[in-house]
Protein backbone atom coordinates (compact mmCIF):
# COMPACT_ATOMS: atom_id res chain seq x y z
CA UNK A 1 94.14 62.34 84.86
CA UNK A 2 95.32 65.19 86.59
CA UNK A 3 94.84 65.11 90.62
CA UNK A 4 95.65 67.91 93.66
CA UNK A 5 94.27 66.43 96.85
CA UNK A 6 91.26 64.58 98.81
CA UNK A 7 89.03 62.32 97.20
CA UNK A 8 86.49 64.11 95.10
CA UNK A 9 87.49 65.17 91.39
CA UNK A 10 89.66 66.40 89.22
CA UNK A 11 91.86 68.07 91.42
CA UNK A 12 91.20 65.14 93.82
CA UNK A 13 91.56 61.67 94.27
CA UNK A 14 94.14 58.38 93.81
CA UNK A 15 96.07 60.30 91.11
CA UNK A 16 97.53 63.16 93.59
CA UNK A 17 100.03 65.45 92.76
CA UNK A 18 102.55 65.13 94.59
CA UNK A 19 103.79 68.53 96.79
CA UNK A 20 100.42 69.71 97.31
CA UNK A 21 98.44 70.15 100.44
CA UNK A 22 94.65 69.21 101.16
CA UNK A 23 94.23 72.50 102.71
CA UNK A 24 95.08 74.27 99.54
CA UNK A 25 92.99 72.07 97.50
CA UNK A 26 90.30 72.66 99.27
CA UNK A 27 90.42 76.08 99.28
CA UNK A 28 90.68 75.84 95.77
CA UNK A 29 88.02 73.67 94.52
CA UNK A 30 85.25 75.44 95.25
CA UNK A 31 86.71 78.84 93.53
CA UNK A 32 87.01 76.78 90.36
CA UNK A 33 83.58 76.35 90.04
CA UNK A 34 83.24 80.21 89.04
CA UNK A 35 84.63 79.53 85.63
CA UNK A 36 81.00 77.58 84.62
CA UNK A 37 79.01 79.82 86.33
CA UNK A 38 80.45 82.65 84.53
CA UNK A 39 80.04 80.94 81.50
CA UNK A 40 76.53 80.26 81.82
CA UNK A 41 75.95 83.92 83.01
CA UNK A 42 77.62 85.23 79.89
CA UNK A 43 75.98 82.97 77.68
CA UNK A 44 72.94 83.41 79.15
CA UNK A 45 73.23 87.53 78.20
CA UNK A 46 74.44 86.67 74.97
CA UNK A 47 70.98 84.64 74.38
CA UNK A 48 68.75 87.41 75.79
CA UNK A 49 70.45 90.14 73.71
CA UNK A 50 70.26 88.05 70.57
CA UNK A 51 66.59 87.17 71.17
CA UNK A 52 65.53 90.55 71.50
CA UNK A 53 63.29 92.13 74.73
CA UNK A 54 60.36 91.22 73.17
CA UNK A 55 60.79 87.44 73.73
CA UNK A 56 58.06 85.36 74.93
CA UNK A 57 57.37 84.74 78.17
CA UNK A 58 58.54 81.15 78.14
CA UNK A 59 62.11 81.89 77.14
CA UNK A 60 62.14 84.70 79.84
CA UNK A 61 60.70 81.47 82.14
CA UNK A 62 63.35 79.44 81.27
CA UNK A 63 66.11 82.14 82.27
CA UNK A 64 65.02 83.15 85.32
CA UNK A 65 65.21 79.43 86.01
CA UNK A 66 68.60 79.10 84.36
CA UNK A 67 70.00 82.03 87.20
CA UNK A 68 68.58 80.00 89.81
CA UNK A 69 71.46 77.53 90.65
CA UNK A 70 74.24 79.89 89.45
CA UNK A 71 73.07 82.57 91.77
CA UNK A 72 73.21 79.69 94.90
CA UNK A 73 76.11 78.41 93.21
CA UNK A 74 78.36 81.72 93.26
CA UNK A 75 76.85 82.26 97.48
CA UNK A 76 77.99 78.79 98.03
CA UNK A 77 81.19 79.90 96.72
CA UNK A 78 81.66 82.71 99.01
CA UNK A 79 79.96 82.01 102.03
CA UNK A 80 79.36 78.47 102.41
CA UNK A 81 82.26 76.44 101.19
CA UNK A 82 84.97 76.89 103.76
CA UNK A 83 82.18 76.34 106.36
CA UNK A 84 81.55 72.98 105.08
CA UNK A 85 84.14 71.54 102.97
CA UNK A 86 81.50 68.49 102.42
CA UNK A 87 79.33 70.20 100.14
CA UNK A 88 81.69 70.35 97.74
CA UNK A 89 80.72 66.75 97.38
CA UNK A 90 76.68 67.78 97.14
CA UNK A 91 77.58 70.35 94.58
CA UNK A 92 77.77 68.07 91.90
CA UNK A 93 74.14 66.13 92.15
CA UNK A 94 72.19 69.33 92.69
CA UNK A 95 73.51 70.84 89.87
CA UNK A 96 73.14 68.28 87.83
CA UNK A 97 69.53 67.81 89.09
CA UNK A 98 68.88 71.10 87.90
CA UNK A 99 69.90 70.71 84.96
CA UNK A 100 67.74 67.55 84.07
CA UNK A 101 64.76 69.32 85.38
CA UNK A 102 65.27 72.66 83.27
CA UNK A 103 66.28 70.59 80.03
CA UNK A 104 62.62 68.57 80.72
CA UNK A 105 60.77 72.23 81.28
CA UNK A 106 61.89 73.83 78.39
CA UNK A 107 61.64 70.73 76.55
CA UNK A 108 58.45 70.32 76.69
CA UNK A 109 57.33 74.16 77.76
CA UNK A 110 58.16 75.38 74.00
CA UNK A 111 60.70 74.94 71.17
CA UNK A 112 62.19 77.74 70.54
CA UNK A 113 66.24 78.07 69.55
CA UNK A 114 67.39 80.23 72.37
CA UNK A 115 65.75 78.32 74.94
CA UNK A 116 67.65 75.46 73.35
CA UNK A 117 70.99 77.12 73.56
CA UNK A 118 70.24 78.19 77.11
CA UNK A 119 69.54 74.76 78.07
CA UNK A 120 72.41 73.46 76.22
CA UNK A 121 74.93 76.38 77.84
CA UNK A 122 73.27 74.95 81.43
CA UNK A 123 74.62 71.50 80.65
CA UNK A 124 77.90 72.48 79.40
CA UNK A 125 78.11 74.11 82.98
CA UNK A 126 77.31 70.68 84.13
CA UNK A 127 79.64 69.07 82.50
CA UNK A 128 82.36 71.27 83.44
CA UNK A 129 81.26 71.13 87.38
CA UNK A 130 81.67 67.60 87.36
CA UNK A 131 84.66 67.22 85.44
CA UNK A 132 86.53 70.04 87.75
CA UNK A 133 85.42 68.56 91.00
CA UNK A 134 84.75 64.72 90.62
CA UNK A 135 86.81 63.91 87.53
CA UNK A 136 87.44 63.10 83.80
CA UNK A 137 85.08 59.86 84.33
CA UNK A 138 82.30 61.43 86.23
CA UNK A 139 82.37 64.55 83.28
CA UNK A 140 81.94 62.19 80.52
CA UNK A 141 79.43 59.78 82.18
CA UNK A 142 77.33 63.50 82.34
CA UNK A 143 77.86 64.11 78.46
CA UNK A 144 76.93 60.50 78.14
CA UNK A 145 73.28 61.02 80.44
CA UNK A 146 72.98 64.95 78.44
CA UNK A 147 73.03 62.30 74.68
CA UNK A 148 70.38 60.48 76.27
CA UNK A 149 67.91 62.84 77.83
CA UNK A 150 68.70 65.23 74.59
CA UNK A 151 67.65 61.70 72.35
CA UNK A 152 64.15 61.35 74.04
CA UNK A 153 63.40 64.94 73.96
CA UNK A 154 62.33 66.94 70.66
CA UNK A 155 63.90 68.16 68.68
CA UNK A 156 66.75 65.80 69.42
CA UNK A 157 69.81 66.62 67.89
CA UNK A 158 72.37 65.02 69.79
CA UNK A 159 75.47 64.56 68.01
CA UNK A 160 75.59 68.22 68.38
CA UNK A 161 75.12 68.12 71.80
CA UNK A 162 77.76 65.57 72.08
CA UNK A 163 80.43 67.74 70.31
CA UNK A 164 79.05 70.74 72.68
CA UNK A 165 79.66 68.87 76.13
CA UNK A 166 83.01 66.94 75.11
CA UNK A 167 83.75 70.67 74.03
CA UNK A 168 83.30 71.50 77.69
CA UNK A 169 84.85 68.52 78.98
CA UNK A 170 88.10 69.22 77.24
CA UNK A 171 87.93 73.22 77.99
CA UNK A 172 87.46 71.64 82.01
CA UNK A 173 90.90 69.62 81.45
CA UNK A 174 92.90 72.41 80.61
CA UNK A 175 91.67 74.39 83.32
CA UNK A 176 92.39 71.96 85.77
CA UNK A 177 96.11 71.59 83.79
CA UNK A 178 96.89 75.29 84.30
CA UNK A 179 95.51 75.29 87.67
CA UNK A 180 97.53 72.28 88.39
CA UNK A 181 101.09 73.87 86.89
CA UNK A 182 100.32 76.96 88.81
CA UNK A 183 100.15 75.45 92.26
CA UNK A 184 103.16 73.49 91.56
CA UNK A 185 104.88 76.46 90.65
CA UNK A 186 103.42 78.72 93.50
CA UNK A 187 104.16 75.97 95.72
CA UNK A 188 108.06 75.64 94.28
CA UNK A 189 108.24 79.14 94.95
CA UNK A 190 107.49 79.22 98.43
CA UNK A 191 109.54 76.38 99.43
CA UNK A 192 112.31 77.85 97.58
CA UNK A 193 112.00 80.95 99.60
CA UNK A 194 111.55 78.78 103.06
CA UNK A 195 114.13 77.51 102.81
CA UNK A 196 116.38 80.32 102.56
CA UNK A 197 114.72 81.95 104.88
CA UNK A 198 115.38 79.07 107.16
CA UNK A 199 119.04 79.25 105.79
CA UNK A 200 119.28 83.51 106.77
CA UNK A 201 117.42 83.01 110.05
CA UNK A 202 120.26 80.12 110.95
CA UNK A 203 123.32 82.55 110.09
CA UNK A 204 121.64 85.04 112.26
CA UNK A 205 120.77 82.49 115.22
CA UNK A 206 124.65 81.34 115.00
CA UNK A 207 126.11 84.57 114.51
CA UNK A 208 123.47 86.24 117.88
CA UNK A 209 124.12 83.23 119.98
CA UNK A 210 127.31 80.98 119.33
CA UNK A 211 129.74 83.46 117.89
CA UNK A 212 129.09 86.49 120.27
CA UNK A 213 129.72 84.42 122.97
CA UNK A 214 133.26 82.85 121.81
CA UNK A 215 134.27 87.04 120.37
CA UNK A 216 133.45 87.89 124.24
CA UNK A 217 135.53 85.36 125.60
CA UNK A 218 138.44 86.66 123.61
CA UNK A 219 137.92 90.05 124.39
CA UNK A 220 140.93 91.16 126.82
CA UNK A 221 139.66 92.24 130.47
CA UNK A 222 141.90 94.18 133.51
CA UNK A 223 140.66 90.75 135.67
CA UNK A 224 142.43 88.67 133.48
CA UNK A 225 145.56 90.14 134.84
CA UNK A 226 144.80 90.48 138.61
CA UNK A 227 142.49 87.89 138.61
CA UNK A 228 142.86 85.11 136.29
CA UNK A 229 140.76 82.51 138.36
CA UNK A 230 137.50 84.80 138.75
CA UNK A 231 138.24 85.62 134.85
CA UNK A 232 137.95 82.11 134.21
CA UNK A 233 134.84 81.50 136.53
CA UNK A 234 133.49 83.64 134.78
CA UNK A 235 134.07 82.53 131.49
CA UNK A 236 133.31 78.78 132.26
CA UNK A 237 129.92 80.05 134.16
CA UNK A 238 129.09 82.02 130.29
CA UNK A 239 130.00 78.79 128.58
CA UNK A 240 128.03 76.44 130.49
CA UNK A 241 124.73 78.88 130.84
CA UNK A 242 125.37 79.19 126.59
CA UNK A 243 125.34 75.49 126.57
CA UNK A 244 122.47 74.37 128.95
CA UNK A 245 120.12 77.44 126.88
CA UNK A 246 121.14 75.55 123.37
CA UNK A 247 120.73 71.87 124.94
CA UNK A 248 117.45 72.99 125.91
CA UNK A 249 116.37 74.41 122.68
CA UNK A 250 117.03 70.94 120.97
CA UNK A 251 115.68 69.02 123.49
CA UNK A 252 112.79 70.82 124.41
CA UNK A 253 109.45 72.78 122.88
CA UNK A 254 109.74 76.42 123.16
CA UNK A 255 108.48 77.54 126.79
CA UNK A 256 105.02 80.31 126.53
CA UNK A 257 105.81 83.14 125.07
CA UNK A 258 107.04 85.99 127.31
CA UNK A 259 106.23 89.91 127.13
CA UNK A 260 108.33 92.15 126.12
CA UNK A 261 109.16 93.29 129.66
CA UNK A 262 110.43 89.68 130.58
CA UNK A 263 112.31 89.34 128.16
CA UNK A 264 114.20 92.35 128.98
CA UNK A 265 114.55 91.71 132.14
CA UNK A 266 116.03 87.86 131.25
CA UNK A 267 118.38 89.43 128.85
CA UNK A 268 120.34 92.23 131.21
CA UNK A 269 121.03 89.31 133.46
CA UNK A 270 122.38 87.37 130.59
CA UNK A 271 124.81 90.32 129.71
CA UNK A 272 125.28 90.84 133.75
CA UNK A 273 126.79 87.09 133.55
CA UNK A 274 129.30 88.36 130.76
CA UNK A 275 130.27 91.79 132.31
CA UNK A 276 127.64 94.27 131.33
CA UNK A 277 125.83 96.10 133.35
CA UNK A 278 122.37 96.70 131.64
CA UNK A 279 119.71 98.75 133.15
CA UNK A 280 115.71 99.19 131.76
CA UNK A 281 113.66 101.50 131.90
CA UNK A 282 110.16 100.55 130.37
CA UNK A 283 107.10 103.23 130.48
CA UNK A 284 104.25 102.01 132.27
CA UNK A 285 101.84 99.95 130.70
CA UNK A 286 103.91 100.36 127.53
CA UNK A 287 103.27 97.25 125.13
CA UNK A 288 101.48 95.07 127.40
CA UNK A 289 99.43 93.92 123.78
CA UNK A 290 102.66 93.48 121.49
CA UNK A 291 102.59 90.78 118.95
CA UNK A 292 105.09 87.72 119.60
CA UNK A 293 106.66 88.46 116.26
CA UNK A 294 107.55 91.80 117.22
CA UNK A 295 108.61 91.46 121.08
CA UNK A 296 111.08 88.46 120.12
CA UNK A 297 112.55 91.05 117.29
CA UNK A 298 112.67 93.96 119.76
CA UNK A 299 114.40 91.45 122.24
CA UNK A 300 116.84 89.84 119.94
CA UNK A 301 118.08 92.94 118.12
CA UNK A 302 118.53 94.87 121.37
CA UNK A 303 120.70 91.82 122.60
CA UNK A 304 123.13 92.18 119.46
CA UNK A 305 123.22 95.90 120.51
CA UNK A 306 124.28 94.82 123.99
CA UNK A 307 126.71 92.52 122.75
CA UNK A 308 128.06 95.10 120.32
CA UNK A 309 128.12 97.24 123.15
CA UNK A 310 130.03 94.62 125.13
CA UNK A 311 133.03 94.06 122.51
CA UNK A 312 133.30 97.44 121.11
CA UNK A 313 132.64 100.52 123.34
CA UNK A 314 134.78 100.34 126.13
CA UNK A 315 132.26 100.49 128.79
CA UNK A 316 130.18 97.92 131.15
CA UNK A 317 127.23 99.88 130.93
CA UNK A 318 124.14 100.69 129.23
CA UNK A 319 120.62 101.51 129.54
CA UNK A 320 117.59 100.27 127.85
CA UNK A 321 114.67 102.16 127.68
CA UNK A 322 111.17 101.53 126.19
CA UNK A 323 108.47 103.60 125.31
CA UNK A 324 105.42 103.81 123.24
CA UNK A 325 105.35 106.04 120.14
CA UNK A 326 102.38 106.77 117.78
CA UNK A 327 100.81 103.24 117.85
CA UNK A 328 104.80 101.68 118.16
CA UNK A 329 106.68 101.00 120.49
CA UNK A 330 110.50 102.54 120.37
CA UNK A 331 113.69 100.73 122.19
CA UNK A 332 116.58 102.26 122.85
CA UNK A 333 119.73 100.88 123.60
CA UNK A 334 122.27 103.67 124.67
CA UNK A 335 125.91 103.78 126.05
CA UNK A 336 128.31 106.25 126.89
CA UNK A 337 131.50 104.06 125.18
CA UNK A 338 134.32 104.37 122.51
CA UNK A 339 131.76 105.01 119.60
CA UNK A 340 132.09 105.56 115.85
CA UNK A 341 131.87 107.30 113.02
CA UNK A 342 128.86 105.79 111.26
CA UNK A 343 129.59 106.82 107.81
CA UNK A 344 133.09 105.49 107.80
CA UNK A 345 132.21 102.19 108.85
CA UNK A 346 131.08 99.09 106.84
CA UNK A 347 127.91 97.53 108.48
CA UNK A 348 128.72 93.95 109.92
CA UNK A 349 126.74 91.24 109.60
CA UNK A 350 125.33 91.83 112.99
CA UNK A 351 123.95 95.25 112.28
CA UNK A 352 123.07 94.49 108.39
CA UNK A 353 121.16 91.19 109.46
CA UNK A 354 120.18 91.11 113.84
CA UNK A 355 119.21 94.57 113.26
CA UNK A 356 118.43 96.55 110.83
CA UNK A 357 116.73 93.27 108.82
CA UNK A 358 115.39 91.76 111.78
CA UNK A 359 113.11 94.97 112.32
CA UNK A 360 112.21 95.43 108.54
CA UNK A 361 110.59 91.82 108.60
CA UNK A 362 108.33 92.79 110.75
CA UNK A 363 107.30 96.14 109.75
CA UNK A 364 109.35 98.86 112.10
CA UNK A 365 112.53 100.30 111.56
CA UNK A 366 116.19 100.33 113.52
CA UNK A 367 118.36 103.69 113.47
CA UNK A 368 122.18 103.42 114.71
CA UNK A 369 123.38 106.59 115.56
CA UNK A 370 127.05 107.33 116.94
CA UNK A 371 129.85 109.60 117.33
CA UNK A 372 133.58 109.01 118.39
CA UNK A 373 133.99 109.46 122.04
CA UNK A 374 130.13 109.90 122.91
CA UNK A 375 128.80 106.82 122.73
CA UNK A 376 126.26 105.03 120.77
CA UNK A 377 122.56 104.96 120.33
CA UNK A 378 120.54 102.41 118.77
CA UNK A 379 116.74 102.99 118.02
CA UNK A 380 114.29 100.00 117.21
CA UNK A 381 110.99 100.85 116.05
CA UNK A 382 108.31 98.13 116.39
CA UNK A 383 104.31 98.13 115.42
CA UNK A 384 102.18 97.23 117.93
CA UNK A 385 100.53 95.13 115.10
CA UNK A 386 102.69 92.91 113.15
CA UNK A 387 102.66 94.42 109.62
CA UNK A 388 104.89 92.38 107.40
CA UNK A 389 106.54 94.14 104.59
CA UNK A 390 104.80 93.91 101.11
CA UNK A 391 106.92 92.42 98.18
């Protein structure tokens, strides 16, 4: 029989599916549960209608009864279940308690044919609960107790009853089957996706880190010339502070998070180590509440900007400057170098993916503006809340 996690029923248990988290079954239990109780509540208005308003009081009786455990059933649902994951294990019993005391009221109350089918829609709900939470087993042991209580009560007809519940019982299976392909595909889906995620966010770590570092070595300096030992100081000093920041990032859990303002800082000393002179401006008090998300994508595409600044404009300076715009916050990175016409040139890799992507996952927005001989200016937009994009 068909498993999905922890112990209790149908979509728990020894026969687990494999790929499938506790945590999501358990979240996912109790919703399944609705699909009885909705039953019963439609039935239950189909009855009422059919009957007529006029009905005798004992039918009415035997409804209001009927709505009792589906109306705790559907709060349980909603307010209870994630509180205490144990009472999905509860569930069960009181329901079926329920039922065997409203199938012994109207039983012996009156014998009328919609109370019948109201009692007989209660148990199918039974059945179901128990076969969607606890199991195949546990739902057929119920149809087996319904035959029995059904034999010693008039009017008795209990091969119907029989064909009613296994009915349910079956219905219960193929829930639990399409429930069951669904996560597997859901879950499929999301790995699929991880993982190239994982596989983009790699490029982009290599391409920010590991590959700026080796294009700035090669990039020709007026030291080199009249100083070729301080040149390569400085290049081994780059090298080795690369090095020790990846050997540290393998070997060790990330350090606190930092604010945006430290991380600034950090960075124009990294680019002061490789020749660029970086200087930031931040407003006061500006983002003192921004979301990790968005400071480390802030950070990280304002140090390919830097580096982009460092290989292609010419100039060993630039300013960074932060403010806070509209419930955003807006970084600037801004030079005075070579420049370029914007609509001419194809977008890298660096500003396609460090930049411009970076700032859509998390919601803002990254501008490049430029013109030959007057610089550059890139513009990062940033919510102050992390609002992932939809879709």
């Amino acid at each position: 029989m068909l498993m999905l996690g922890g112990g209790v029923g149908v979509l728990t248990g020894r026969h687990q599916v494999p790929g499938i988290p506790d945590r999501l079954v358990q979240t996912t239990l109790p919703r399944l549960v609705l699909v009885p109780v909705v039953f019963r509540l439609v039935m239950l208005v189909q009855a009422l209608w059919a009957a007529g308003f006029g009905s005798s009081p004992a039918l009415w009786t035997i409804a209001a009864l009927h709505l009792v455990p589906n109306v705790a059933e559907i709060a349980w649902i909603f307010r209870w279940s994630d509180r205490d994951p144990a009472s999905t294990r509860r569930l069960p019993a009181a329901d079926a308690g329920f039922a065997v005391f409203l199938t012994l009221g109207a039983a012996f109350v009156a014998q009328e044919e919609w109370i019948a089918s109201i009692t007989w829609t209660h148990l199918m709900g039974t059945v179901m609960i128990w076969t969607l939470l606890r199991g195949a087993v546990a739902g057929a042991l119920v149809i087996g107790g319904a035959v029995a209580l059904d034999f010693v009560t008039p009017p008795g007809s209990s091969l119907g009853l029989f064909l009613t519940l296994g009915t349910a019982l079956v219905a219960s299976l193929a829930i639990v089957g399409l429930v069951g392909a669904a996560m597997r595909f859901a879950l499929g889906f999301g790995e699929q996706q991880g993982r190239a995620a994982e596989r983009e966010r790699h490029r982009r770590d290599v391409h920010d880190t590991v590959l700026q570092v080796m294009e700035s070595f090669a990039i020709p300096a007026p030291a080199d010339e009249l100083d070729p030992a301080a040149s390569l100081d400085r290049v081994r000093r780059t090298a080795r502070a690369q090095a020790m920041r990846i050997r540290i990032s393998l070997e060790h859990e990330p350090a606190m998070p930092a604010g945006l303002h430290q991380r600034l800082r950090l960075l124009a000393a990294e680019m002061a180590a490789e020749g660029l002179r970086v200087e930031v401006v931040v407003q006061d008090d500006c983002g003192p509440d921004l979301s990790e998300e968005t400071a480390a994508a802030l950070h990280d595409a304002a140090r390919e900007a830097l580096r982009n600044t460092l290989k292609h404009s010419g100039t060993r300076r630039a300013v960074v400057s932060v403010e806070e715009i509209g419930g955003g916050i807006s970084l600037t990175v801004r030079d005075h170098g070579a420049g370029f016409d914007v609509g001419d040139r194809r977008r890298g890799f660096g500003l396609e993916n460090s930049i411009i992507a970076r700032m859509a996952e998390i919601g803002g927005f990254a501008r490049i503006e430029s013109t030959p001989g007057l610089g550059t200016r890139v513009v990062l937009l940033g919510p102050s809340v992390l609002s992932l994009p939809v879709g």
